[in-house]
C-alpha atoms as a PDB file:
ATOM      1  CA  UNK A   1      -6.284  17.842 -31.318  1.00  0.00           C
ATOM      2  CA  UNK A   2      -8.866  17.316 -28.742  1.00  0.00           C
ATOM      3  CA  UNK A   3     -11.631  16.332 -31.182  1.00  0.00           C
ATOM      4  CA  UNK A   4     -10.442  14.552 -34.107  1.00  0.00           C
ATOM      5  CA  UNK A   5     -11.049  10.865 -34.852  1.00  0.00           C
ATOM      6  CA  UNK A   6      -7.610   9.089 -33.150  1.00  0.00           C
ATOM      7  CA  UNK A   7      -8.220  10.589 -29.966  1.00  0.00           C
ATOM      8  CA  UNK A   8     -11.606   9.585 -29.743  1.00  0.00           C
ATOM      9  CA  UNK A   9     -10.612   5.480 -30.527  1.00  0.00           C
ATOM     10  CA  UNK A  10      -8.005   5.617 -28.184  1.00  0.00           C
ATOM     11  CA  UNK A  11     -10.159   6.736 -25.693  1.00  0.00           C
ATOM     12  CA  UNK A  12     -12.634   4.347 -26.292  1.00  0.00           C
ATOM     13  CA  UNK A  13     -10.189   1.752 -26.781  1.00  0.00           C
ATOM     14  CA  UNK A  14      -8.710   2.327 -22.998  1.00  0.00           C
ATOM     15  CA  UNK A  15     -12.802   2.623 -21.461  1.00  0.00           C
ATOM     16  CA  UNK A  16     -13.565  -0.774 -22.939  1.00  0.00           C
ATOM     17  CA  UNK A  17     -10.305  -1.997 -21.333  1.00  0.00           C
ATOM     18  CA  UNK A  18     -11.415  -1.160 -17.539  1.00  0.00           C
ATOM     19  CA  UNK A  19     -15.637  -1.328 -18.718  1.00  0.00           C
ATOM     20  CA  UNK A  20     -17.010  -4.096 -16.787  1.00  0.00           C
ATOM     21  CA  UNK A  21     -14.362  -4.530 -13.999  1.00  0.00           C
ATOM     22  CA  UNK A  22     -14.732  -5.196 -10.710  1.00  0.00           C
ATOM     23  CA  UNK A  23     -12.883  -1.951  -8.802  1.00  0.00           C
ATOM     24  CA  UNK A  24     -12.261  -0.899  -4.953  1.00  0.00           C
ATOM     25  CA  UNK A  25     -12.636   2.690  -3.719  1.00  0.00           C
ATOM     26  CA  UNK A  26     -10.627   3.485  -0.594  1.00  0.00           C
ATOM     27  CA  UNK A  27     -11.840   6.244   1.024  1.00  0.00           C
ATOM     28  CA  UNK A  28      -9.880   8.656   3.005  1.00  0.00           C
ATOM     29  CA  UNK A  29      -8.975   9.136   6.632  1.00  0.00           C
ATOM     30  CA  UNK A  30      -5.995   8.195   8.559  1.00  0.00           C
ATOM     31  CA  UNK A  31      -7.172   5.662  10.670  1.00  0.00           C
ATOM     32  CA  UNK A  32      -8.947   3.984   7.256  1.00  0.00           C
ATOM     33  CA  UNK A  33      -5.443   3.868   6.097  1.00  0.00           C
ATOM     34  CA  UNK A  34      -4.510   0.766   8.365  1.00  0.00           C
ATOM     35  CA  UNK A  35      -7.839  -1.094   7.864  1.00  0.00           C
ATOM     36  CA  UNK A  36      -7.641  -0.571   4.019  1.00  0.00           C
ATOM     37  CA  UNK A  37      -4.096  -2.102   4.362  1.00  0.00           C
ATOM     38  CA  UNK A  38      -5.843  -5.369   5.973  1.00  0.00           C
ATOM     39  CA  UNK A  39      -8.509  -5.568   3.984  1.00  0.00           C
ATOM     40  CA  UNK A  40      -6.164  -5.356   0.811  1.00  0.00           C
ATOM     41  CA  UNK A  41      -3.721  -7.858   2.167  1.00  0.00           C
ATOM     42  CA  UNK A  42      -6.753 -10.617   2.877  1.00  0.00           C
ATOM     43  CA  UNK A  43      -8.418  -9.652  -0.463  1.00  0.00           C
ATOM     44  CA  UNK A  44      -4.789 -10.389  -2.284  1.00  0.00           C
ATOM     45  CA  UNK A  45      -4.486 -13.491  -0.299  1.00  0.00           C
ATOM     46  CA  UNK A  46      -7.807 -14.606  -1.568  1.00  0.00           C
ATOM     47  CA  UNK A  47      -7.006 -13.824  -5.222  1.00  0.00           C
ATOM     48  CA  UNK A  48     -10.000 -10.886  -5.460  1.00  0.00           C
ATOM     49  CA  UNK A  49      -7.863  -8.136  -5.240  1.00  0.00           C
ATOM     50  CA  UNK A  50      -9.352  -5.945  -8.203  1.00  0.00           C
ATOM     51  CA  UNK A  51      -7.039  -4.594 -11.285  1.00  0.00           C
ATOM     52  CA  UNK A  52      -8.533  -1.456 -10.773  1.00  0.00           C
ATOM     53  CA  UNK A  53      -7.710   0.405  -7.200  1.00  0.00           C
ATOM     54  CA  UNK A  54      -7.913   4.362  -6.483  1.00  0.00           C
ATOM     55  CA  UNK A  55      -8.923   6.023  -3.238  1.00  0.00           C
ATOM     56  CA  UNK A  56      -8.686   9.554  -2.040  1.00  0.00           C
ATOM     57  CA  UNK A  57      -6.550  10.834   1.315  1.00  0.00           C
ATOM     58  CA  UNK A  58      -5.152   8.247   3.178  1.00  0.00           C
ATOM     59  CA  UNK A  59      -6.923   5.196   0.190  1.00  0.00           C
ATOM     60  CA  UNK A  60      -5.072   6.806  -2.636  1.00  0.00           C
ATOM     61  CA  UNK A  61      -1.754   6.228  -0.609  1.00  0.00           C
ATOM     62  CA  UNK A  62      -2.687   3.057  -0.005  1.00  0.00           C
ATOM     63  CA  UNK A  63      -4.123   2.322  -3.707  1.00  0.00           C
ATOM     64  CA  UNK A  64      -1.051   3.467  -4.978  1.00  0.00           C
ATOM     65  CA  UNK A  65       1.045   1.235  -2.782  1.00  0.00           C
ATOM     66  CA  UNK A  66      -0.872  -1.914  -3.928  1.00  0.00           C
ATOM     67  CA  UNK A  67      -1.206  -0.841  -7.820  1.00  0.00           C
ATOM     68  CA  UNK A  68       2.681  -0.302  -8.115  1.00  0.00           C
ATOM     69  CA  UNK A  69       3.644  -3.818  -7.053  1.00  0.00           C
ATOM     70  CA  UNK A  70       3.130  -7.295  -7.932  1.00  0.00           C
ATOM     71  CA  UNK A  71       1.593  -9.585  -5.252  1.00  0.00           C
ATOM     72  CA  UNK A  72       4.689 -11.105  -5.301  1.00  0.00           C
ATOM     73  CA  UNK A  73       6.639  -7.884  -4.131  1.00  0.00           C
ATOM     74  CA  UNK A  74       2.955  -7.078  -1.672  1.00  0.00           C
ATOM     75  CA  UNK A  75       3.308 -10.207   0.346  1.00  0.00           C
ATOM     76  CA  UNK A  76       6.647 -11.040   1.701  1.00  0.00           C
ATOM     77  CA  UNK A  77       8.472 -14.115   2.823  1.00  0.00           C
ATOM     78  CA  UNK A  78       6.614 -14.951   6.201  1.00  0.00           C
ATOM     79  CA  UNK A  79       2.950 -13.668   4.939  1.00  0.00           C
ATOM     80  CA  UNK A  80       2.881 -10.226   6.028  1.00  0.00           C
ATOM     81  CA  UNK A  81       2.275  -7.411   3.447  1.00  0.00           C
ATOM     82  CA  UNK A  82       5.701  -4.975   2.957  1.00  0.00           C
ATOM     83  CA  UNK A  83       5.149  -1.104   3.895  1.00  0.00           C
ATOM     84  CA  UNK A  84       8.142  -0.570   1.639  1.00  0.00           C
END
């Protein structure tokens, strides 16, 4: 039920989890696609890459590429960041 008291800890239990965080917004466009993949690839190389990534259009896709993966399985062998 929508209102009762279990609900209401759990969601307060998963906004103090992400509360405070440093998060990146991709925002959409095609083109921004291929940038976003740069700028993700030098921020994970850094050690800044955020937990928390979304994005809309082309910055979802490319949110959801880097959120599913580990920077291990991001960055290959020779450096470069895997499209697959």
């Amino acid at each position: 039920m929508p209102g009762d008291s279990s609900s209401t800890a759990l969601l307060a239990k998963c906004w103090l989890r992400a509360y405070g965080k440093s998060a990146l917004c991709l925002s959409g466009g095609a083109g921004m696609g291929q940038y976003q993949l740069g700028v993700c690839k030098a921020m994970l190389e850094e050690g800044i890459l955020p937990e928390v990534v979304s994005g809309s259009s082309a910055g979802a896709l490319v949110a959801a590429h880097v959120c599913c993966r580990t920077p291990q399985e991001l960055l290959g062998p020779d450096g470069t960041l895997q499209a697959t």
